[in-house]
C-alpha atoms as a PDB file:
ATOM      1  CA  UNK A   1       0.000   0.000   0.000  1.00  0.00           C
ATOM      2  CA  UNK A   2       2.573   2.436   1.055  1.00  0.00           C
ATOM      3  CA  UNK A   3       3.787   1.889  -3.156  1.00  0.00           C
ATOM      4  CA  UNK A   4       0.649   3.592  -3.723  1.00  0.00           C
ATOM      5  CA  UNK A   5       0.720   7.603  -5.085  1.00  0.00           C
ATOM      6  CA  UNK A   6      -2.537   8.022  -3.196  1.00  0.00           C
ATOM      7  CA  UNK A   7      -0.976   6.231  -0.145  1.00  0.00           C
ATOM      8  CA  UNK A   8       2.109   8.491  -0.315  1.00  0.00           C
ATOM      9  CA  UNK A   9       2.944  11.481   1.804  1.00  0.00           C
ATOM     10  CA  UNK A  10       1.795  14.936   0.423  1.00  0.00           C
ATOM     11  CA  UNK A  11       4.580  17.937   0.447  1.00  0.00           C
ATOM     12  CA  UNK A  12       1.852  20.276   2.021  1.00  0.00           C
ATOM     13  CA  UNK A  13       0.845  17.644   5.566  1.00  0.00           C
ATOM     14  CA  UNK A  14       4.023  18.561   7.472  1.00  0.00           C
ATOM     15  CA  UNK A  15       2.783  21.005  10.144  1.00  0.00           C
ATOM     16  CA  UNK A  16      -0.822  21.340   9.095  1.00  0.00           C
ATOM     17  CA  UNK A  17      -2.482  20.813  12.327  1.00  0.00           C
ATOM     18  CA  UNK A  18      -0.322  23.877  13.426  1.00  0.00           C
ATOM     19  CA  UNK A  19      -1.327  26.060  11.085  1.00  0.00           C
ATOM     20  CA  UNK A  20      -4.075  29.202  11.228  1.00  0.00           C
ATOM     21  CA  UNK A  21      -7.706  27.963  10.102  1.00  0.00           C
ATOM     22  CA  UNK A  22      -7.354  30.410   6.650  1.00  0.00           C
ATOM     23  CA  UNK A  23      -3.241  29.089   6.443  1.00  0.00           C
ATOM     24  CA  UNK A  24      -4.795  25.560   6.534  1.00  0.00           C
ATOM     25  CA  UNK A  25      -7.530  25.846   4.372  1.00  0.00           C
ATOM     26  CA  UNK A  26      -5.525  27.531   1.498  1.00  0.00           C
ATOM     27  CA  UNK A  27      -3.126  24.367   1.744  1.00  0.00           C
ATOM     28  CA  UNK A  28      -6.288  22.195   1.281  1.00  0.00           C
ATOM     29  CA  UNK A  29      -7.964  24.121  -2.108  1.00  0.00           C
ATOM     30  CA  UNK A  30      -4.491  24.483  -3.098  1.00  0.00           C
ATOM     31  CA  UNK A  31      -4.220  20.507  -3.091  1.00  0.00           C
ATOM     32  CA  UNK A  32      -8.165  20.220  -4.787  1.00  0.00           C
ATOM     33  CA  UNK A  33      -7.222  22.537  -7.449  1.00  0.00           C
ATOM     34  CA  UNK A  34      -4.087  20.516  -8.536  1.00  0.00           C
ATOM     35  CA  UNK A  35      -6.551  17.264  -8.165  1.00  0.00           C
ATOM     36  CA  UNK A  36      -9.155  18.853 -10.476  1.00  0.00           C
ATOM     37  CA  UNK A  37      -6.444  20.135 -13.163  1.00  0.00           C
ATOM     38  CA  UNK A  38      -5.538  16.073 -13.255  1.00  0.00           C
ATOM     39  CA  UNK A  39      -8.913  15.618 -15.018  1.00  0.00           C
ATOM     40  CA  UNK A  40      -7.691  17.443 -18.089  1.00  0.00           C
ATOM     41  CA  UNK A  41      -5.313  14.939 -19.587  1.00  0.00           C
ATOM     42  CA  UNK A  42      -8.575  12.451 -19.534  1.00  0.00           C
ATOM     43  CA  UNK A  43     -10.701  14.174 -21.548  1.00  0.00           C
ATOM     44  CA  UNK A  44     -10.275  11.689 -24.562  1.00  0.00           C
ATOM     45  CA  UNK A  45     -10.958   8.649 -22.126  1.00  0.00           C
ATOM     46  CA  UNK A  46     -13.416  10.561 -20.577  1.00  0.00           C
ATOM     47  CA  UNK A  47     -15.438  11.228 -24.205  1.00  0.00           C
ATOM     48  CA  UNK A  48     -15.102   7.637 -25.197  1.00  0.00           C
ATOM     49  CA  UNK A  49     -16.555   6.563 -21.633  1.00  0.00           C
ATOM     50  CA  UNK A  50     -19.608   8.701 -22.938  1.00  0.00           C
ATOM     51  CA  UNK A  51     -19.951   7.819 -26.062  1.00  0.00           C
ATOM     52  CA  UNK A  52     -19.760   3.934 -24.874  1.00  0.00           C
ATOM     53  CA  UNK A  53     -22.877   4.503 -22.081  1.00  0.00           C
ATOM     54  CA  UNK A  54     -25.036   6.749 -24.920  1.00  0.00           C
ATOM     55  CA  UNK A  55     -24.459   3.659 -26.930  1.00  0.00           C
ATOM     56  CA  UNK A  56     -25.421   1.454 -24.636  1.00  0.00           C
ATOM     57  CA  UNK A  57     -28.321   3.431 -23.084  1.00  0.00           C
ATOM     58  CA  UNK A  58     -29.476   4.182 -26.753  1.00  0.00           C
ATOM     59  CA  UNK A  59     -29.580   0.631 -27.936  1.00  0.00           C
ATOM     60  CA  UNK A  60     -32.353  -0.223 -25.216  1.00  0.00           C
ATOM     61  CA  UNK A  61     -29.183  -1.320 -22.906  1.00  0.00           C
ATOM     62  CA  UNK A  62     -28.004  -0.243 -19.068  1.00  0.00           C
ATOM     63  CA  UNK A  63     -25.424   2.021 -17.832  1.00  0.00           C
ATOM     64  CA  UNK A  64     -24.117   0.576 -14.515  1.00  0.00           C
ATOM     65  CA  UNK A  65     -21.840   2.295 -11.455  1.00  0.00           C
ATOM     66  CA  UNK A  66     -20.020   0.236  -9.361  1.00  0.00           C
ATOM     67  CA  UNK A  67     -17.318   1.662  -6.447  1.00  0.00           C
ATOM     68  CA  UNK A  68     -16.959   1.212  -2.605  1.00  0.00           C
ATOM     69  CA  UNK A  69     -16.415   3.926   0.090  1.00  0.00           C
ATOM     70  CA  UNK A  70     -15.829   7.601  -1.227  1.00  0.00           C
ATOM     71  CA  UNK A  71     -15.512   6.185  -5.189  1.00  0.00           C
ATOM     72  CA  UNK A  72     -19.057   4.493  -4.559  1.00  0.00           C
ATOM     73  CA  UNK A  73     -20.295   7.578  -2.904  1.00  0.00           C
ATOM     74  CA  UNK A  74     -19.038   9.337  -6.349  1.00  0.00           C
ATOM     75  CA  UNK A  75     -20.614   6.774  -8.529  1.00  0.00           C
ATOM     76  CA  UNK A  76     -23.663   7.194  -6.821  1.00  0.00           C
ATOM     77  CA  UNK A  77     -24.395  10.633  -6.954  1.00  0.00           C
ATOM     78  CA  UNK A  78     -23.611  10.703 -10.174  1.00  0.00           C
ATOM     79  CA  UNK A  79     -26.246   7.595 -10.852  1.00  0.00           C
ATOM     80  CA  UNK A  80     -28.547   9.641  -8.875  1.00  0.00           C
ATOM     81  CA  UNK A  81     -28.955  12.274 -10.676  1.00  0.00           C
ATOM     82  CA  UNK A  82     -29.496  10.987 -14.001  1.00  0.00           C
ATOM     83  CA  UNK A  83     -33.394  10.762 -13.935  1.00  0.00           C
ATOM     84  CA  UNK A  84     -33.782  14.558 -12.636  1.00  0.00           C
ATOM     85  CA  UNK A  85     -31.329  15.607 -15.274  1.00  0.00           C
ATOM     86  CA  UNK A  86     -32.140  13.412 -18.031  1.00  0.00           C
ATOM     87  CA  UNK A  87     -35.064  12.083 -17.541  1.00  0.00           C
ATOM     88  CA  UNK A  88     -33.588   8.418 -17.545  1.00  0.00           C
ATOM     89  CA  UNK A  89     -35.224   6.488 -15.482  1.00  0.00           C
ATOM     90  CA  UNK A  90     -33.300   4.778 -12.385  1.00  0.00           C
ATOM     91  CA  UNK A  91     -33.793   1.155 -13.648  1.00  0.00           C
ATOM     92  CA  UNK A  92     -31.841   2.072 -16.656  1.00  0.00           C
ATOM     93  CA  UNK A  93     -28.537   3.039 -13.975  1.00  0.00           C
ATOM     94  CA  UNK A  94     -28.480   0.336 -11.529  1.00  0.00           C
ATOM     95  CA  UNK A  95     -26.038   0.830  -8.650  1.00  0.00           C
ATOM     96  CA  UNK A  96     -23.541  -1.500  -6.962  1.00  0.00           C
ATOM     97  CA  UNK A  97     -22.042  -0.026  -4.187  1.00  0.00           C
ATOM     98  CA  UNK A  98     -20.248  -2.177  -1.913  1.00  0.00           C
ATOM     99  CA  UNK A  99     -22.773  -2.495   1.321  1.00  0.00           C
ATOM    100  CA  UNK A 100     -25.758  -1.828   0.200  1.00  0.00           C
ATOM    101  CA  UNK A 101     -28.220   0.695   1.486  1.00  0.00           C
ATOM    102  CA  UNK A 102     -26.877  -0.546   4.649  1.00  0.00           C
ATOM    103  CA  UNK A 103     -23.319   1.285   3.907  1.00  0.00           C
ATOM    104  CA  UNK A 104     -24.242   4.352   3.381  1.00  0.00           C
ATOM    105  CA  UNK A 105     -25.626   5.244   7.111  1.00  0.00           C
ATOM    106  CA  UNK A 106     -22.884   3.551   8.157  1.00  0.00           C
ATOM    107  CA  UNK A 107     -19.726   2.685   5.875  1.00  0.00           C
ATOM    108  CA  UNK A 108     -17.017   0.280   6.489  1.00  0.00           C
ATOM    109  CA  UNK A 109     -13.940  -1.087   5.245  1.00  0.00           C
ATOM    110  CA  UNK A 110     -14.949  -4.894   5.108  1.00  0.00           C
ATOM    111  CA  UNK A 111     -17.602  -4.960   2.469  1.00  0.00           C
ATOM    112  CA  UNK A 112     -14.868  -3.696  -0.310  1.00  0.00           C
ATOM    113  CA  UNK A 113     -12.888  -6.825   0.084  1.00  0.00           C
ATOM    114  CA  UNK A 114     -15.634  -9.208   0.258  1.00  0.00           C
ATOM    115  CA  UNK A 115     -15.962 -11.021  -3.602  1.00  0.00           C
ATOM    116  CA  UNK A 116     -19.195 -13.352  -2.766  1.00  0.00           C
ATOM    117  CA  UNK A 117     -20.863  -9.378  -1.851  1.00  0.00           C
ATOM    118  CA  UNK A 118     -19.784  -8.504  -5.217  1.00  0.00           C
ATOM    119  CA  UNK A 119     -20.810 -11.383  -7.216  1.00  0.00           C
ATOM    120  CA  UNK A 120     -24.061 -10.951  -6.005  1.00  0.00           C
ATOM    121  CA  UNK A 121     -24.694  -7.429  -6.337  1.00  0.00           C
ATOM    122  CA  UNK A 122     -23.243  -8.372 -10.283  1.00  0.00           C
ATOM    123  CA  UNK A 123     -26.357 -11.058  -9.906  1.00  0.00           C
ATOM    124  CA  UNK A 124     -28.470  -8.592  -8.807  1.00  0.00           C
ATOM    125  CA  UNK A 125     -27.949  -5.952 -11.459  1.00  0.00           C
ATOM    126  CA  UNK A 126     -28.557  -8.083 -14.444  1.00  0.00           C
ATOM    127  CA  UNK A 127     -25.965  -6.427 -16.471  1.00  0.00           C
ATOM    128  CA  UNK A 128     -25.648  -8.080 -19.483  1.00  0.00           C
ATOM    129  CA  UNK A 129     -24.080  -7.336 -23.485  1.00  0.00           C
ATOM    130  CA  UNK A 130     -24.521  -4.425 -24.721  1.00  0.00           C
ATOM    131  CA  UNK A 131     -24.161  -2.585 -21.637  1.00  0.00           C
ATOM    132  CA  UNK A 132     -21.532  -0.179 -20.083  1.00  0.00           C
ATOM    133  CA  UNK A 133     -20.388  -0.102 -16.149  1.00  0.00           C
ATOM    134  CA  UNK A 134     -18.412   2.511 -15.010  1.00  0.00           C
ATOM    135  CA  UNK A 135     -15.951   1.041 -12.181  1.00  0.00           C
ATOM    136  CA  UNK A 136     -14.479   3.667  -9.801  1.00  0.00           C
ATOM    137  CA  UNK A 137     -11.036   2.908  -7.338  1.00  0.00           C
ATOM    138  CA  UNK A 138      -9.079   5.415  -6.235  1.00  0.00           C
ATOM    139  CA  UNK A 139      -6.319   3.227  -5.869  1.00  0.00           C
ATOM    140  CA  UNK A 140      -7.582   0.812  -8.764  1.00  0.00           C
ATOM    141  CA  UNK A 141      -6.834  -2.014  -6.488  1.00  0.00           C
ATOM    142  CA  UNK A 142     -10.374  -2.411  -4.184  1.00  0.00           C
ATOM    143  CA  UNK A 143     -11.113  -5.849  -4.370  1.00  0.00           C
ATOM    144  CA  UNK A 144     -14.761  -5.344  -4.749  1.00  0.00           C
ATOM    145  CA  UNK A 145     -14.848  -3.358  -7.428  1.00  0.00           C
ATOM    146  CA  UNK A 146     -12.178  -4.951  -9.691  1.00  0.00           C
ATOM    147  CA  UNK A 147     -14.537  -8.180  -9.105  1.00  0.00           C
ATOM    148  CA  UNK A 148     -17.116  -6.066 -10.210  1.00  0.00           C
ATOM    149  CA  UNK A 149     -14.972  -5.544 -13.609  1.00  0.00           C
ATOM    150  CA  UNK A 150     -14.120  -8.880 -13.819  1.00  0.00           C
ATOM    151  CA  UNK A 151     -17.823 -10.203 -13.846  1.00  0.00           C
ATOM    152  CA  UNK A 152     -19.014  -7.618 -16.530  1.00  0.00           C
ATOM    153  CA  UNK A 153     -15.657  -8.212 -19.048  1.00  0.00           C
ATOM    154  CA  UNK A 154     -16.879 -11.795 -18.381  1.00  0.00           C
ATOM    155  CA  UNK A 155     -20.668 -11.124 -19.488  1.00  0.00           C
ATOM    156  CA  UNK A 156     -19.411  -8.867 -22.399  1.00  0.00           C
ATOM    157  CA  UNK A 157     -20.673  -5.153 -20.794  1.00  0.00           C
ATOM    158  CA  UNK A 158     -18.054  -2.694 -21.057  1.00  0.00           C
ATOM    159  CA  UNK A 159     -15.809  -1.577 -18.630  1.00  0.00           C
ATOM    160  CA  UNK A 160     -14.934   1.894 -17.824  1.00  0.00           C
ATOM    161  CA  UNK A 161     -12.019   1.957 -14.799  1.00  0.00           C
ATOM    162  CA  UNK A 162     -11.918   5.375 -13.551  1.00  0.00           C
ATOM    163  CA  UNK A 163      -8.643   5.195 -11.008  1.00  0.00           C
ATOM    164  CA  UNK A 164      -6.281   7.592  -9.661  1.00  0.00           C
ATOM    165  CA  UNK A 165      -3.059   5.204  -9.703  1.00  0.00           C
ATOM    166  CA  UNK A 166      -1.467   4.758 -13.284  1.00  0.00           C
ATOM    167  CA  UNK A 167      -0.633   0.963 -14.413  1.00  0.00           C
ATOM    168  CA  UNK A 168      -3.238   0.096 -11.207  1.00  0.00           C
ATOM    169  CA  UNK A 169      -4.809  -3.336 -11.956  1.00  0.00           C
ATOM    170  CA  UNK A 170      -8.593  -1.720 -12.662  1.00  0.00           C
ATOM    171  CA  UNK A 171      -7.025   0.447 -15.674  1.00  0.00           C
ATOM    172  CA  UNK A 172      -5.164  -2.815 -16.513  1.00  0.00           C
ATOM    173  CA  UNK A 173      -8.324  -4.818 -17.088  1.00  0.00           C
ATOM    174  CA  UNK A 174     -11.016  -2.125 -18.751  1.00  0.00           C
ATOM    175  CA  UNK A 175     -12.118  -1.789 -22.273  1.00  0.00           C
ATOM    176  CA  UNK A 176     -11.725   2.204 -21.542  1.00  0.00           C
ATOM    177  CA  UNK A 177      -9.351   3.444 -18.647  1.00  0.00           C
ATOM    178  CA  UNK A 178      -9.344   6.726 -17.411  1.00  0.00           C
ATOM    179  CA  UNK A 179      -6.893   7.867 -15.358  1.00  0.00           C
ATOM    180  CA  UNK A 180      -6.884  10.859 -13.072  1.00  0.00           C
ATOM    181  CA  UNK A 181      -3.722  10.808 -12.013  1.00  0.00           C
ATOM    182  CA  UNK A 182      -4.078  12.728  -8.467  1.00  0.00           C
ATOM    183  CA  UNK A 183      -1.493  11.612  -6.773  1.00  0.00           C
ATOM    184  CA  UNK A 184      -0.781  11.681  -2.429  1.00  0.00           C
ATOM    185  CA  UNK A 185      -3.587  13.376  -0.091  1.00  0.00           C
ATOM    186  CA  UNK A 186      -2.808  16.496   2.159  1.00  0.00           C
ATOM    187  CA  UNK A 187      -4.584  14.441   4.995  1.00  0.00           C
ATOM    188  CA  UNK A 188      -2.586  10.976   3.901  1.00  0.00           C
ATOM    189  CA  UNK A 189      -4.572   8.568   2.109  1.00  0.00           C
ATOM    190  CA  UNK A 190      -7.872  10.390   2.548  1.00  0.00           C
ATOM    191  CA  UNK A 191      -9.357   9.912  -0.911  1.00  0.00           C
ATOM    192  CA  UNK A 192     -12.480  11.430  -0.180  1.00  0.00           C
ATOM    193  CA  UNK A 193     -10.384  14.435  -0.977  1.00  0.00           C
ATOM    194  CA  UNK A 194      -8.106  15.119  -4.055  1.00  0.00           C
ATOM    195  CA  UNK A 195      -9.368  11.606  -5.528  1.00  0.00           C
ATOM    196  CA  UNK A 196     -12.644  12.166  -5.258  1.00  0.00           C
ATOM    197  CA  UNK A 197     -13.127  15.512  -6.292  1.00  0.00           C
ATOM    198  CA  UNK A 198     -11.265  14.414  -9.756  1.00  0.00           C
ATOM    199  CA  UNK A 199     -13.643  11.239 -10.094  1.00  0.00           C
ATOM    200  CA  UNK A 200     -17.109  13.761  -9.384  1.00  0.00           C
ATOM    201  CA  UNK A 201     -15.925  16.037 -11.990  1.00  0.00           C
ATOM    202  CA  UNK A 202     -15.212  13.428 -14.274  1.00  0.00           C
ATOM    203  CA  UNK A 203     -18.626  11.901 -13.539  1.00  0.00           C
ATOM    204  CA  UNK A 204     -20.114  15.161 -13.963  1.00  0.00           C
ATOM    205  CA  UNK A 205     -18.593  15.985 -17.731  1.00  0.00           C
ATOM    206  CA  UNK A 206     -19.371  12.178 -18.840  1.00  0.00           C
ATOM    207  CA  UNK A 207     -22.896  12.405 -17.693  1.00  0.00           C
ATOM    208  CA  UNK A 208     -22.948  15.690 -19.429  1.00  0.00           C
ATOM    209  CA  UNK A 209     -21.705  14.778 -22.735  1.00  0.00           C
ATOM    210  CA  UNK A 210     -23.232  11.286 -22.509  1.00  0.00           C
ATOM    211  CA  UNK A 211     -26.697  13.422 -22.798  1.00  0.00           C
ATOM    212  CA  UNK A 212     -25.743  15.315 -25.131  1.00  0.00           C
ATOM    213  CA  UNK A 213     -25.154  12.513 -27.365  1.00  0.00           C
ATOM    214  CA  UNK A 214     -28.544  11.355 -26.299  1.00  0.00           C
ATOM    215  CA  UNK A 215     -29.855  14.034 -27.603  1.00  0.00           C
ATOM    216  CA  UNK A 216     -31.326  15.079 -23.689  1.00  0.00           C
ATOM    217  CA  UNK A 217     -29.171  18.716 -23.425  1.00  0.00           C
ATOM    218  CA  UNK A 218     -30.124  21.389 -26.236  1.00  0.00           C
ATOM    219  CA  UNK A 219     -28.116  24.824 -25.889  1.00  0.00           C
ATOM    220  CA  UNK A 220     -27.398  24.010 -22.411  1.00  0.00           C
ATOM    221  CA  UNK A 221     -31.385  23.256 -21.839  1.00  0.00           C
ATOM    222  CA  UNK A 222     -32.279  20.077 -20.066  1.00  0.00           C
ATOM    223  CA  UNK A 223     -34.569  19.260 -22.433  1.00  0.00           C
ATOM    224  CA  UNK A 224     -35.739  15.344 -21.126  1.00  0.00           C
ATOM    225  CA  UNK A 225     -36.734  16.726 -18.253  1.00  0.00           C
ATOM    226  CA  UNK A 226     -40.343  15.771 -17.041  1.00  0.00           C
ATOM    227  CA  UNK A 227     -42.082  18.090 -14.729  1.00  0.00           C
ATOM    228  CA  UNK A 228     -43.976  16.588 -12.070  1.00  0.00           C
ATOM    229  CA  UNK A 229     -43.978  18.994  -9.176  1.00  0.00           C
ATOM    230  CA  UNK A 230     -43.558  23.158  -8.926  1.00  0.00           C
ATOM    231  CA  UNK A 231     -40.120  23.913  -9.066  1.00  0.00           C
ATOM    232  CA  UNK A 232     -39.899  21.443 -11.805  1.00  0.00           C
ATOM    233  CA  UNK A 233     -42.762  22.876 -13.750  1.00  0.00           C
ATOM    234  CA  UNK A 234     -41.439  26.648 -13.712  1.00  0.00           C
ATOM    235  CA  UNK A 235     -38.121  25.190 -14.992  1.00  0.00           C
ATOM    236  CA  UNK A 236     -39.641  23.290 -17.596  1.00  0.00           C
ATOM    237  CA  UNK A 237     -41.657  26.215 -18.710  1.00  0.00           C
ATOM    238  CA  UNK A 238     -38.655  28.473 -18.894  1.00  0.00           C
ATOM    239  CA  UNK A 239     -36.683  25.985 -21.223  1.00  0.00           C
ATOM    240  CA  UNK A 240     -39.922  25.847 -23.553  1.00  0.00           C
ATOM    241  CA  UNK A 241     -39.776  29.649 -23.731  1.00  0.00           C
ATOM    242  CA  UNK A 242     -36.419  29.692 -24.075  1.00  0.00           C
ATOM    243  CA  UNK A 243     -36.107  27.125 -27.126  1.00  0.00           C
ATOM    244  CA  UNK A 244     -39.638  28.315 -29.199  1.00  0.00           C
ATOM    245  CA  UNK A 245     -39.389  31.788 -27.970  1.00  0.00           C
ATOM    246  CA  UNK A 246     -42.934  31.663 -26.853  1.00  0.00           C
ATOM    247  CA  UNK A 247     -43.865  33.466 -23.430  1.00  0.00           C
ATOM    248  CA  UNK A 248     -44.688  31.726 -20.167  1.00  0.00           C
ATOM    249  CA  UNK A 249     -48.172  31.332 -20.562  1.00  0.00           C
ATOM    250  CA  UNK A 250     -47.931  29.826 -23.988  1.00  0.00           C
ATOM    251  CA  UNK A 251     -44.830  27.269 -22.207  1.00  0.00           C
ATOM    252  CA  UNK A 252     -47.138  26.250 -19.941  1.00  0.00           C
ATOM    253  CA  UNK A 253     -49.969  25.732 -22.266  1.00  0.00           C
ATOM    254  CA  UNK A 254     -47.910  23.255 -24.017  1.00  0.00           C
ATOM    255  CA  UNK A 255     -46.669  21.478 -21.625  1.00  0.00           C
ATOM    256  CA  UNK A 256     -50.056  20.639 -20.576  1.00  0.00           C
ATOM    257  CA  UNK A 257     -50.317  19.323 -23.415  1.00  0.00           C
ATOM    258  CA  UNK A 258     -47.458  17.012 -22.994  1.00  0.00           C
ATOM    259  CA  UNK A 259     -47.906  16.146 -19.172  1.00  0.00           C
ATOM    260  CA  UNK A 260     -44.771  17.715 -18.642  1.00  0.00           C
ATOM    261  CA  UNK A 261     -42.370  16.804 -21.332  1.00  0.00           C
ATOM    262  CA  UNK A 262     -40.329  19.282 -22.148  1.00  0.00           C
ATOM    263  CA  UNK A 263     -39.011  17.637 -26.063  1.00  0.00           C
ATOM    264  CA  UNK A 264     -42.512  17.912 -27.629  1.00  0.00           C
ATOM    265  CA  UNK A 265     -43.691  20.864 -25.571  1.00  0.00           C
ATOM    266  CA  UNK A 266     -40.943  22.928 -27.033  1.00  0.00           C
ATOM    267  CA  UNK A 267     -42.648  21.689 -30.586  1.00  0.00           C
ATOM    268  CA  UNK A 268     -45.810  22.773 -29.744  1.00  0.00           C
ATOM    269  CA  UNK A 269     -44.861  25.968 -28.872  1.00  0.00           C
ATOM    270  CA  UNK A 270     -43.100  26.218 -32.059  1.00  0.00           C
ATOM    271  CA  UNK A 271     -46.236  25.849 -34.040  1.00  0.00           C
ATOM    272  CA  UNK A 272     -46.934  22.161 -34.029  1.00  0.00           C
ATOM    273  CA  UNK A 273     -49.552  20.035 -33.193  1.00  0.00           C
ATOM    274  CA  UNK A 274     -48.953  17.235 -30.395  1.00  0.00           C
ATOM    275  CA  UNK A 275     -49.291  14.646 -33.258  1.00  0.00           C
ATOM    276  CA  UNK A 276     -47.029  16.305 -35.449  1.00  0.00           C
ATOM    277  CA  UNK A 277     -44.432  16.845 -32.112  1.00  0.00           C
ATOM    278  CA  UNK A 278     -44.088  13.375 -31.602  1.00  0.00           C
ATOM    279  CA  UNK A 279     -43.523  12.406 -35.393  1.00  0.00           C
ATOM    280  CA  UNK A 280     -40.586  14.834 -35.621  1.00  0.00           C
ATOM    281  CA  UNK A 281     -39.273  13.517 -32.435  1.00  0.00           C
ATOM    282  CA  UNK A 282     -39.101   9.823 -33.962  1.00  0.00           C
ATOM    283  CA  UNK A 283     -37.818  10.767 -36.866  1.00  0.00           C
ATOM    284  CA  UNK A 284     -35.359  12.880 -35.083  1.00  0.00           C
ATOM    285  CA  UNK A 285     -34.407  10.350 -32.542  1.00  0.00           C
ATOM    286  CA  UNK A 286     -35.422  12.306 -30.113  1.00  0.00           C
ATOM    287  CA  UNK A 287     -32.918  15.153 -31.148  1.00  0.00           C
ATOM    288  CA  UNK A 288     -34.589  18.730 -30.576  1.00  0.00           C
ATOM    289  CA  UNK A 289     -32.931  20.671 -32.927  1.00  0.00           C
ATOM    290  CA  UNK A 290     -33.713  18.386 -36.185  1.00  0.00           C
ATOM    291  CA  UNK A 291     -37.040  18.198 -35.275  1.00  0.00           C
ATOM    292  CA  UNK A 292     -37.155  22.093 -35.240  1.00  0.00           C
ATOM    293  CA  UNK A 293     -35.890  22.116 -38.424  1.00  0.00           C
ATOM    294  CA  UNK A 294     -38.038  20.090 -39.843  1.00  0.00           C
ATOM    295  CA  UNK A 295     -41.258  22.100 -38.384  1.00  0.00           C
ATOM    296  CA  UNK A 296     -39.740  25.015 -39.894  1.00  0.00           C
ATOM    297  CA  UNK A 297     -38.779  23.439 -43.191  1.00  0.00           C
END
């Protein structure tokens, strides 16, 4: 372990327990900042990661996370907020996070080397060809999670390692490694820091792109979104607007007409009837701005 970059001592932890709270915490952003600029070199890996799950999640197929302690906690926020963004739905991104439910009130160390946990969360999730996983480990070595790998290579899903240790065996063994290359923790070996930040931002521009391929982000507009409560329904409303350059009222109107979906309303608003808006859609794959072109053709 003590081989491990993310194991290794940082320049900045000698003396920081004696140092003033603002001394202290400018040592600590100092040492997220250089984490975060480590995503940079990735952005290739990153972009083929996202092209792999749109693939996937386009040809009827599942997007899986799997990870254990802070790189599960990553994984799952990220898996989280897919539905809200993107309107996919949650059966689409199943979760294996070493523990369970369980884990996440209370996390410990035991369930990431447990295999038989891990085989059976794999069991559980149903992950099968066709499908993408995205494997996170900061050091690339947690036995759960390269199990995890192992299973899906085995069942022909892809594998995307995400890791923070270059030439770790999780980058070894995926069909698209991405390596954030992080290197030691100010507070030694506490991942939930430089590590993690890297893998949430990472997350956070795959996701991002991944819809965009999808054809679920349109000039920045979350446009599969599905309103079904307030805040949700101004938002959706304002993104209407904001696409068909129709006022608030007439937003509204159409997503009425749509019980809250934001892809056709935008069509309506444009002119078209809510036969018509779901014929372009098809034909556009469910692309907004072809099927605006088309209207306006």
């Amino acid at each position: 372990m003590a081989d491990r970059p993310t194991e290794a001592r940082h320049p900045h932890s000698a003396g920081l327990h004696a140092l003033s709270g603002p001394d202290a915490l400018s040592r600590l952003l100092d040492a997220q900042l250089a984490a975060l600029s480590m995503v940079r070199p990735a952005i290739a890996a990153i972009d083929a990661a996202a092209t792999a799950a749109a693939e996937s999640l386009r040809g009827g197929g599942r997007l899986g996370y799997a990870g254990a302690g802070s790189s599960g906690l990553m994984a799952l926020a990220d898996a989280l907020e897919l539905a809200g963004t993107f309107g996919i739905p949650p059966r689409r991104t199943p979760v294996l996070f070493a523990g369970g439910a369980g884990a996440l009130l209370h996390m410990t160390g035991a369930v990431e080397d447990d295999p038989a946990l891990a085989r059976a969360d794999f069991r559980a999730a149903g992950l099968v060809r066709g499908d993408t996983v995205l494997c996170l480990s900061a050091s690339g070595s947690t036995p759960y999670t390269l199990v995890v790998a192992a299973l899906a290579r085995e069942a022909g899903v892809t594998v995307v390692g995400i890791a923070n240790v270059a030439g770790s065996a999780l980058l070894r063994d995926s069909d698209i490694p991405v390596l954030l290359d992080t290197g030691p923790e100010v507070v030694n070996g506490s991942t939930r820091m430089g590590a993690a930040t890297a893998q949430k931002v990472a997350l956070n521009m795959l996701s991002v792109r991944m819809g965009c391929l999808l054809g679920h982000v349109h000039d920045g507009y979350m446009v599969n979104l599905v309103a079904d409560n307030a805040k949700l329904t101004e938002r959706a409303a304002r993104i209407v607007a904001g696409i068909s350059g129709c006022d608030m009222d007439m937003a509204k109107h159409a997503l009425r007409q749509t019980g809250g979906a934001v892809k056709p309303a935008v069509l309506i608003a444009a002119g078209a009837s809510a036969e018509r808006a779901e014929a372009e859609l098809t034909n556009s794959g469910g692309a907004i701005g072809p099927a605006l072109a088309a209207l306006n053709a």
